[in-house]
PDB file of N, CA and C in Angstrom:
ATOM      1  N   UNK A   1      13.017 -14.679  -3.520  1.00  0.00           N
ATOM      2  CA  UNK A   1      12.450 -13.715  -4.436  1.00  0.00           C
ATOM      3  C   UNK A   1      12.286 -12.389  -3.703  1.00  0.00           C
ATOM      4  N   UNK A   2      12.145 -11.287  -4.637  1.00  0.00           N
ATOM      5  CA  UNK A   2      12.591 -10.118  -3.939  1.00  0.00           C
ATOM      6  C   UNK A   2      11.803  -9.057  -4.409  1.00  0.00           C
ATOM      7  N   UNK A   3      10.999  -8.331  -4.232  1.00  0.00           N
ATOM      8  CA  UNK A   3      10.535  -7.011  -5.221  1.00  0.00           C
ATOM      9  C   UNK A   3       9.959  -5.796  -4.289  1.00  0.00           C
ATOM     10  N   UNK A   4      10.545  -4.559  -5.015  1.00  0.00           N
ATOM     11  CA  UNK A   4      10.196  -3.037  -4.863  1.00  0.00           C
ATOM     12  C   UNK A   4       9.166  -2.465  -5.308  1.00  0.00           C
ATOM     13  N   UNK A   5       7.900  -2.170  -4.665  1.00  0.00           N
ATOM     14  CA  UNK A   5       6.818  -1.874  -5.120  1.00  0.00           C
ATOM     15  C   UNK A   5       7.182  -0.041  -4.898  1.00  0.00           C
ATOM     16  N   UNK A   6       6.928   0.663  -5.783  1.00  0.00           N
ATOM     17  CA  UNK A   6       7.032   1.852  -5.303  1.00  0.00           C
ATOM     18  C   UNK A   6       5.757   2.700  -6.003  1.00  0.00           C
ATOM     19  N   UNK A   7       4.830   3.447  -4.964  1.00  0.00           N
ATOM     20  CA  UNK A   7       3.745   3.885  -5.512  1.00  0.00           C
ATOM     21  C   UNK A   7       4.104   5.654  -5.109  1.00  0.00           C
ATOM     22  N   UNK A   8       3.882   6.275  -6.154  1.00  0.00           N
ATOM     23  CA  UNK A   8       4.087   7.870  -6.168  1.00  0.00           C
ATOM     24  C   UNK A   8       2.690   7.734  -6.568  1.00  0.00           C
ATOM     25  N   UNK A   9       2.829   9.336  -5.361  1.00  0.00           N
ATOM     26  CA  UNK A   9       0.877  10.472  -5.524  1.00  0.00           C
ATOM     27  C   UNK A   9       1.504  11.579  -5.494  1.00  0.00           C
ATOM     28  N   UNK A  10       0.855  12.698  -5.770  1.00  0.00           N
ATOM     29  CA  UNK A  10       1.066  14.083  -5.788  1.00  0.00           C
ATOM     30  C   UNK A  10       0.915  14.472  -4.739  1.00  0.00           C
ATOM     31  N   UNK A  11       0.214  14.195  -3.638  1.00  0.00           N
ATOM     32  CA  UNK A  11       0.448  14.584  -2.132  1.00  0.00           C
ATOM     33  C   UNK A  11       1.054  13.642  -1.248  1.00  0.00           C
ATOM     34  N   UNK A  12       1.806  14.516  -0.095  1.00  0.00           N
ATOM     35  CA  UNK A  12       2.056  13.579   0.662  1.00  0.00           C
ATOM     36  C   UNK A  12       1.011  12.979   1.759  1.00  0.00           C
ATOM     37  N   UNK A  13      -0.214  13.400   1.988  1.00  0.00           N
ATOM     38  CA  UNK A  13      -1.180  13.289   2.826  1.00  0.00           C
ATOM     39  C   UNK A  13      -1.337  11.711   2.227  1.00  0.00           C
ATOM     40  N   UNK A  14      -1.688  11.709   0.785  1.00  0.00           N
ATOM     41  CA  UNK A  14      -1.768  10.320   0.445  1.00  0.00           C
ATOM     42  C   UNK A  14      -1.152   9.503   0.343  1.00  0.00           C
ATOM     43  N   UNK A  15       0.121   9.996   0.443  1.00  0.00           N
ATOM     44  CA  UNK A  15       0.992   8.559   0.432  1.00  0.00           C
ATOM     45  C   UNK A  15       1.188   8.416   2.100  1.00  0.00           C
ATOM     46  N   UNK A  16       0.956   8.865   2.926  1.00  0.00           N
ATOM     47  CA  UNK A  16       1.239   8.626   4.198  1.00  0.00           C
ATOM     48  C   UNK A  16      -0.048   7.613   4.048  1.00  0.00           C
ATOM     49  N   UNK A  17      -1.321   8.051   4.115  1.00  0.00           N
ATOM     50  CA  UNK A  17      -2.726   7.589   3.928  1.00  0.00           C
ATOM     51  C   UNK A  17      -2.252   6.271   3.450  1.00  0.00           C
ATOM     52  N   UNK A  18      -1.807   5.637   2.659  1.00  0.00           N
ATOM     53  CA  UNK A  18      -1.551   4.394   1.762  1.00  0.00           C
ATOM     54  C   UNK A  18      -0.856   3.940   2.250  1.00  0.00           C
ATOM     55  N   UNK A  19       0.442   4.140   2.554  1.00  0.00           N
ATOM     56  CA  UNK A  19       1.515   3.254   3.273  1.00  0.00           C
ATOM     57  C   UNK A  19       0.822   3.110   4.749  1.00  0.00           C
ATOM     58  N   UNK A  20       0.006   3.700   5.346  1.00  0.00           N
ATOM     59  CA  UNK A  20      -0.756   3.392   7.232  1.00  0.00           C
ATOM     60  C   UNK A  20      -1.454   2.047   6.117  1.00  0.00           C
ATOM     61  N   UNK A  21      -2.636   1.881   5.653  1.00  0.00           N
ATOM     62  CA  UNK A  21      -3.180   1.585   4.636  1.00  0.00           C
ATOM     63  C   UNK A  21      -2.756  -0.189   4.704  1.00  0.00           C
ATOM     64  N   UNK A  22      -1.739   0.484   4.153  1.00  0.00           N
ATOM     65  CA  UNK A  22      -0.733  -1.064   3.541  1.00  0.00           C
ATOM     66  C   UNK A  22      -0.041  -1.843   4.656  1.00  0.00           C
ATOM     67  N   UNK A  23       0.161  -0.846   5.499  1.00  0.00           N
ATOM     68  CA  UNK A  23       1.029  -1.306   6.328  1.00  0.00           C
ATOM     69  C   UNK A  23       0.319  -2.250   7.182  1.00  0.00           C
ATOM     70  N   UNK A  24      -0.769  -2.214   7.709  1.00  0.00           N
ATOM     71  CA  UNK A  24      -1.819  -2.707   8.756  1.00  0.00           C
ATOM     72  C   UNK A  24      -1.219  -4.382   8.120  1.00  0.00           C
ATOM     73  N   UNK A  25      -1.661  -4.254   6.557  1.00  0.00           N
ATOM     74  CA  UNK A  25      -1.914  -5.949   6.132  1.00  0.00           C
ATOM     75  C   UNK A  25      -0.426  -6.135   7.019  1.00  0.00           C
ATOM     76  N   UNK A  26       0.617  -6.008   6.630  1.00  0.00           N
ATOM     77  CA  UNK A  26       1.973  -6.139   6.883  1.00  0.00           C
ATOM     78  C   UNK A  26       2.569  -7.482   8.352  1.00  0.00           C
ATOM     79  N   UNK A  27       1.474  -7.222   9.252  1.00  0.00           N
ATOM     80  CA  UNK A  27       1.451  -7.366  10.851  1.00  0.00           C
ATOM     81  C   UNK A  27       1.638  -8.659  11.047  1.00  0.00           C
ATOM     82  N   UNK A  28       0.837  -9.458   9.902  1.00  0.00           N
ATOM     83  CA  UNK A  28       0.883 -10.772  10.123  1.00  0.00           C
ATOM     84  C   UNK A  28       1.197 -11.998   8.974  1.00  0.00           C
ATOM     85  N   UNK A  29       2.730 -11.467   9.016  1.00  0.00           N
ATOM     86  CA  UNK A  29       3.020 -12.403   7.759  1.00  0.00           C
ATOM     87  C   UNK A  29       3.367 -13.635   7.931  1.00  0.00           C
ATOM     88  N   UNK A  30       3.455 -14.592   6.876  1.00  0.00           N
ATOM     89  CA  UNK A  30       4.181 -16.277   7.372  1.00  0.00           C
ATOM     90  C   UNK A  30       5.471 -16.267   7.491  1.00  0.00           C
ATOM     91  N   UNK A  31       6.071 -17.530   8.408  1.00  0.00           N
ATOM     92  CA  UNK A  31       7.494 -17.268   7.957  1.00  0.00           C
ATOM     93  C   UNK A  31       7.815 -17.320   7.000  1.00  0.00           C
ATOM     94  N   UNK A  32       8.896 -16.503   6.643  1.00  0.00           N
ATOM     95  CA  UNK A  32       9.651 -16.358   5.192  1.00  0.00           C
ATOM     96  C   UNK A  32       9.300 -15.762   4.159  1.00  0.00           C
ATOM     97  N   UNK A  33       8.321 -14.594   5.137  1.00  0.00           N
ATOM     98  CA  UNK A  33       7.777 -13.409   4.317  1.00  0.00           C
ATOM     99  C   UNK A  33       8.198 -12.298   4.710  1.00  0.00           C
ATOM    100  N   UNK A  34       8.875 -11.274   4.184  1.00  0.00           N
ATOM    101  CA  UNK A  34       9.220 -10.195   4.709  1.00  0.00           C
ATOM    102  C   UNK A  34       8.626  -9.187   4.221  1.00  0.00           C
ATOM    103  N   UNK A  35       7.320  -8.405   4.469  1.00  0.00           N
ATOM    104  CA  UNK A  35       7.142  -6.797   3.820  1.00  0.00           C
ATOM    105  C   UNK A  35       7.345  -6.012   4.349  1.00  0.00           C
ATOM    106  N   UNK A  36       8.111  -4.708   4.112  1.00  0.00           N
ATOM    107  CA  UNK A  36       8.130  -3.482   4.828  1.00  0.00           C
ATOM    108  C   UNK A  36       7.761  -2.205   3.960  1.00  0.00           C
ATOM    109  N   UNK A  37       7.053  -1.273   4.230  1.00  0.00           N
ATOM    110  CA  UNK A  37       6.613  -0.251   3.844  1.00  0.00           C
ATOM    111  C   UNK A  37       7.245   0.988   4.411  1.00  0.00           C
ATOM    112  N   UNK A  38       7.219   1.534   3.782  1.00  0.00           N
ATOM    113  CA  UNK A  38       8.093   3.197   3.983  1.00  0.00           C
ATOM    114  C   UNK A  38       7.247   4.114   3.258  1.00  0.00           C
ATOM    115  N   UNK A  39       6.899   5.352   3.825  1.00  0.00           N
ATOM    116  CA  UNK A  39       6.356   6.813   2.967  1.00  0.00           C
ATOM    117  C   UNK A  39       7.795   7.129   2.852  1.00  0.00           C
ATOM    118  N   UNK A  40       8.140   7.782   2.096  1.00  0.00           N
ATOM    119  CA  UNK A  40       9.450   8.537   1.496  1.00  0.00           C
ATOM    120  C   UNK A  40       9.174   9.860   0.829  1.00  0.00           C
ATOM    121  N   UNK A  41       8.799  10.763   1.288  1.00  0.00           N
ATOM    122  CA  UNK A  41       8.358  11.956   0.660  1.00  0.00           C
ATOM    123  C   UNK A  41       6.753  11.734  -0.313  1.00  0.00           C
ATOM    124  N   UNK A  42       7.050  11.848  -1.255  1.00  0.00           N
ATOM    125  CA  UNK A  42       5.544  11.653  -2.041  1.00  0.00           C
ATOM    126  C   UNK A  42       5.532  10.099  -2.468  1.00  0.00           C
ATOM    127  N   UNK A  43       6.072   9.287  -1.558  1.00  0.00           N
ATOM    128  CA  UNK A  43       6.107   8.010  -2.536  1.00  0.00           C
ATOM    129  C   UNK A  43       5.680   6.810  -1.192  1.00  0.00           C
ATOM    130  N   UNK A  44       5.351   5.525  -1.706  1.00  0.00           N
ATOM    131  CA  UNK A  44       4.653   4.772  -0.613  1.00  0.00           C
ATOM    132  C   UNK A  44       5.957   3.456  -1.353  1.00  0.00           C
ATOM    133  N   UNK A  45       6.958   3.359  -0.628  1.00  0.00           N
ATOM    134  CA  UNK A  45       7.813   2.284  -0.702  1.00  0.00           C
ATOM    135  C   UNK A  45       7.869   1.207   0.007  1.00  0.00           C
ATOM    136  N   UNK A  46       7.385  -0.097  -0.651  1.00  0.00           N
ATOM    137  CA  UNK A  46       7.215  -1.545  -0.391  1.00  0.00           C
ATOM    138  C   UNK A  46       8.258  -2.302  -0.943  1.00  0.00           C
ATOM    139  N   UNK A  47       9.023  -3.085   0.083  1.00  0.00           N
ATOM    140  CA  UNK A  47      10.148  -4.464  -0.039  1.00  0.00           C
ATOM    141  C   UNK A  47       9.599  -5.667   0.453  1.00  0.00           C
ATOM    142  N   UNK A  48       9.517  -6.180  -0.486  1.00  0.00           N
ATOM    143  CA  UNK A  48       8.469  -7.911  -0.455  1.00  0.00           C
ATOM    144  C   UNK A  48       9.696  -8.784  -0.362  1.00  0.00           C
ATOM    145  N   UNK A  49       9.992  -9.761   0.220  1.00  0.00           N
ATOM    146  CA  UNK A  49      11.292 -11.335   0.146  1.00  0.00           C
ATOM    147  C   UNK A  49      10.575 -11.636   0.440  1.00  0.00           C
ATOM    148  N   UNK A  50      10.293 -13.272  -0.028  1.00  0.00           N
ATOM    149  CA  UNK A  50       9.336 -14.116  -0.030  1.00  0.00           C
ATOM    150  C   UNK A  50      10.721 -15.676  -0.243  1.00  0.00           C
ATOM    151  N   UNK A  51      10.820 -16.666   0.425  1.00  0.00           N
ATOM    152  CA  UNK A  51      11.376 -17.930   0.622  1.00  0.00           C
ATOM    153  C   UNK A  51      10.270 -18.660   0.243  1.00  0.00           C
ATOM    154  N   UNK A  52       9.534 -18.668  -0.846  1.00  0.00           N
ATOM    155  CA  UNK A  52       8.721 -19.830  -1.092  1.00  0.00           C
ATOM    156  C   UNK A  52       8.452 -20.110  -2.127  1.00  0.00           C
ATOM    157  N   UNK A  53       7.068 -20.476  -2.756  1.00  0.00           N
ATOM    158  CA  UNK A  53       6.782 -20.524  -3.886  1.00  0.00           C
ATOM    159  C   UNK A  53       6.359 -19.301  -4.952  1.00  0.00           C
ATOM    160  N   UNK A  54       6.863 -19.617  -6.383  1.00  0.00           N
ATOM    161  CA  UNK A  54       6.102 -18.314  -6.620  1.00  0.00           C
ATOM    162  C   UNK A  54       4.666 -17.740  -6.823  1.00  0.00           C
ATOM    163  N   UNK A  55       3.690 -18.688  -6.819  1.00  0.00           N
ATOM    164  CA  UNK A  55       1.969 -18.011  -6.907  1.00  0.00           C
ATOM    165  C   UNK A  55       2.082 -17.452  -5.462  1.00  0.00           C
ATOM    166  N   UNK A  56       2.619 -17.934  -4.437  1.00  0.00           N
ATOM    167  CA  UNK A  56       2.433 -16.863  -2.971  1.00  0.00           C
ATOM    168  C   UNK A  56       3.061 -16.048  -3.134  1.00  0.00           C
ATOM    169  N   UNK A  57       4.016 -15.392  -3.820  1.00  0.00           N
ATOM    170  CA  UNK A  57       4.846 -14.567  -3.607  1.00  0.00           C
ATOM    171  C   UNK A  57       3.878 -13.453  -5.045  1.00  0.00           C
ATOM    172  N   UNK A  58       3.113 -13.749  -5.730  1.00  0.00           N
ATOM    173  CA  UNK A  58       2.610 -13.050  -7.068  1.00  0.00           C
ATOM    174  C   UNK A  58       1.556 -12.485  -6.245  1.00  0.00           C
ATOM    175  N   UNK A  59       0.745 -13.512  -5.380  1.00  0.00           N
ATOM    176  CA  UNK A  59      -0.124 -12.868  -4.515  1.00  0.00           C
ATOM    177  C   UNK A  59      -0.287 -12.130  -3.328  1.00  0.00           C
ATOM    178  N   UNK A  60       0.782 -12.256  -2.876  1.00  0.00           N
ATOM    179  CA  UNK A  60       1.446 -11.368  -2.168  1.00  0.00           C
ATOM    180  C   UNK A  60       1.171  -9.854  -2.482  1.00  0.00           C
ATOM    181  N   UNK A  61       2.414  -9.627  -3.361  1.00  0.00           N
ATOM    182  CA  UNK A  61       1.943  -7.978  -4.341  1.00  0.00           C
ATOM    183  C   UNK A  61       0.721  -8.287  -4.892  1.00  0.00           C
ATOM    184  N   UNK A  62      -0.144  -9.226  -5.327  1.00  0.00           N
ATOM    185  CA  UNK A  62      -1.521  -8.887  -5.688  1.00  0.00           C
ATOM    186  C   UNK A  62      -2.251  -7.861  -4.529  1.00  0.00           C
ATOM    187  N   UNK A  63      -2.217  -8.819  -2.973  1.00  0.00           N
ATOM    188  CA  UNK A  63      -2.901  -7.908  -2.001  1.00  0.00           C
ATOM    189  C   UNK A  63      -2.111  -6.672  -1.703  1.00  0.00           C
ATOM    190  N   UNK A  64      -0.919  -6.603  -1.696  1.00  0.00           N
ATOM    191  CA  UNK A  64      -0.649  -5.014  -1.330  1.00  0.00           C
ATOM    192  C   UNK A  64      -1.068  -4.302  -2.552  1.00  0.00           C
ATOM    193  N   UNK A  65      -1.240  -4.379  -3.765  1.00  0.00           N
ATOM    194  CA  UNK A  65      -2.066  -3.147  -5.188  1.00  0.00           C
ATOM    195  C   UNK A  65      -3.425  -3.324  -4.465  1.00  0.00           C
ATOM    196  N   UNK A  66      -3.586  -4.688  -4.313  1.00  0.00           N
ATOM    197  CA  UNK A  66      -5.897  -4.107  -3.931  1.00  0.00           C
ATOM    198  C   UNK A  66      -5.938  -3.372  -2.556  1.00  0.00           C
ATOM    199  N   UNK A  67      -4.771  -3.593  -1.549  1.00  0.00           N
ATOM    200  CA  UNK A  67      -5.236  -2.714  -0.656  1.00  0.00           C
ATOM    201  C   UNK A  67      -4.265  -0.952  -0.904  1.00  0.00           C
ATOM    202  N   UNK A  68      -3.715  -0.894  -1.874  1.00  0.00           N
ATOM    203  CA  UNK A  68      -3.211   0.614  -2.068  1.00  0.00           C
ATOM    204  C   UNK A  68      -4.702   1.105  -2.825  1.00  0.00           C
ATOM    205  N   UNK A  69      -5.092   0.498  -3.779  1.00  0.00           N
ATOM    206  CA  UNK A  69      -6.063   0.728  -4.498  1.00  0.00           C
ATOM    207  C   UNK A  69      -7.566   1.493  -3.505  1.00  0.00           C
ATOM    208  N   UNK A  70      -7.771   0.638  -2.705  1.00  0.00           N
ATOM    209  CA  UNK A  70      -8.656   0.821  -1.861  1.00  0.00           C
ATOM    210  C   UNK A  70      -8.521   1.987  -1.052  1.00  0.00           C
ATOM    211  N   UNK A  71      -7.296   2.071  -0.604  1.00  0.00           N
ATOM    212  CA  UNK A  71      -7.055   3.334   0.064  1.00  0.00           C
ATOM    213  C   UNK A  71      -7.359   4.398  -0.678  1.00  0.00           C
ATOM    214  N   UNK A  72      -6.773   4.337  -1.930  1.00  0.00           N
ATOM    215  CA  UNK A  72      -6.698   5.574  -2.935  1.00  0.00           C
ATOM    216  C   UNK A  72      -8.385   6.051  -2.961  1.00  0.00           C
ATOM    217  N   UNK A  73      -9.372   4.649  -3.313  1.00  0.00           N
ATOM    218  CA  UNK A  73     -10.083   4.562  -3.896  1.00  0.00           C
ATOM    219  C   UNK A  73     -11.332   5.256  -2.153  1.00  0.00           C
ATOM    220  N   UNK A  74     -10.849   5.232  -1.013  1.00  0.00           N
ATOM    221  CA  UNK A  74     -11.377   5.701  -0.179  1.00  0.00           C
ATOM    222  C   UNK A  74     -10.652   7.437   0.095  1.00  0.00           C
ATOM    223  N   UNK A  75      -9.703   7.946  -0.398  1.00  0.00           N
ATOM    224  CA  UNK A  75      -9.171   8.934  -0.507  1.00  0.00           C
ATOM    225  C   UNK A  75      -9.943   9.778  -1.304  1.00  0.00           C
ATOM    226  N   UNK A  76     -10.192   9.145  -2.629  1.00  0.00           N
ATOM    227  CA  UNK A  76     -11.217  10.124  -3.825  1.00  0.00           C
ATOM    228  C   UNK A  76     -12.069  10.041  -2.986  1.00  0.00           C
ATOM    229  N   UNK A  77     -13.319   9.314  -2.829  1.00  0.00           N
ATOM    230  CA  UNK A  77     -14.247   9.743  -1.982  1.00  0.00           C
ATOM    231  C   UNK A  77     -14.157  10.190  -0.642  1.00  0.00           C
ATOM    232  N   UNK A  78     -13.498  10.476   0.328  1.00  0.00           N
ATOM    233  CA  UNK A  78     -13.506  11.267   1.455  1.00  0.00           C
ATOM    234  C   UNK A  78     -13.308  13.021   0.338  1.00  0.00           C
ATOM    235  N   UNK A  79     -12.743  12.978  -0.462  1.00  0.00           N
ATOM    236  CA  UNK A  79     -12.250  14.498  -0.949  1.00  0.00           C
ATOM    237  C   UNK A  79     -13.729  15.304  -1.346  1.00  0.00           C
ATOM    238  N   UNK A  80     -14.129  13.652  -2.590  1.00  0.00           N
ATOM    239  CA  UNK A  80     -15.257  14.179  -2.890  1.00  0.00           C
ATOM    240  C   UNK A  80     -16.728  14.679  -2.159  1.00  0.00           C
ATOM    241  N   UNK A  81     -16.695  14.307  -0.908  1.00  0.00           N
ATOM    242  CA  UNK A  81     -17.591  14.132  -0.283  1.00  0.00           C
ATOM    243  C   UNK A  81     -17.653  15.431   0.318  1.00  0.00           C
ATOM    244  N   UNK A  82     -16.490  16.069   0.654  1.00  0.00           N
ATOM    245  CA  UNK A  82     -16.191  17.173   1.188  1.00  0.00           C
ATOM    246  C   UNK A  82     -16.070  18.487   0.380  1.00  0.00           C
ATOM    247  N   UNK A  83     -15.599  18.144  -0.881  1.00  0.00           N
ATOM    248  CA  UNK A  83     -16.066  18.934  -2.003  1.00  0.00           C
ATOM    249  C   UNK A  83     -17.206  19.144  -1.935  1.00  0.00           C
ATOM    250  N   UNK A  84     -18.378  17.946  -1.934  1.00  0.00           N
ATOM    251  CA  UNK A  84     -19.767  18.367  -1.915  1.00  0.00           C
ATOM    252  C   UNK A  84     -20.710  18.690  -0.880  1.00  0.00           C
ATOM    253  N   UNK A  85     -19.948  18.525   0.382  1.00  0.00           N
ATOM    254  CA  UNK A  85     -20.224  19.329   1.601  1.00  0.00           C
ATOM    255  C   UNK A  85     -20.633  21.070   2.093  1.00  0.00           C
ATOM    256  N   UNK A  86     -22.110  21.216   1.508  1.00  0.00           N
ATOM    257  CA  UNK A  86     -22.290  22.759   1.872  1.00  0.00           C
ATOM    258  C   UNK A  86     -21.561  22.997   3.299  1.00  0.00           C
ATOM    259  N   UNK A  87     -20.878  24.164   3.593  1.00  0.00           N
ATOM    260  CA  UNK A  87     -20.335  24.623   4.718  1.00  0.00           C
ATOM    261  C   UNK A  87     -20.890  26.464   5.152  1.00  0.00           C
TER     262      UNK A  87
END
């Protein structure tokens, strides 16, 4: 099984931010898991192969969306925080 996750942002700060992000999980996969992540200009490009069953392979891309999510979701708040930062 095989799938292209491809996440576009309007900056590239964040998609670099997301693919570091994503990539960390990446480090320690089972055999017969392959993920690789790529920033590509404004875009955070993920290639999942998976040799197994399919609920591991669904959950698989489950954890790479909750940890893009998280990133994103730590991105709004670092902005906001700094937005509300008297200087």
């Amino acid at each position: 099984m095989e799938a292209e996750v491809v996440l576009e942002y309007d900056r590239l700060r964040w998609a670099r931010a997301v693919a570091d992000a994503v990539s960390a999980d990446n480090a320690e996969a089972p055999a017969g898991l392959s993920v690789k992540t790529a920033c590509v200009d404004n875009k955070v490009i993920t290639h999942v192969k998976w040799q197994g069953k399919l609920p591991t392979f669904i959950s698989t891309l489950d954890d790479l969306l909750f940890s893009a999510s998280a990133a994103e979701k730590v991105l709004r708040a670092t902005e906001q925080s700094r937005a509300n930062d008297p200087e």
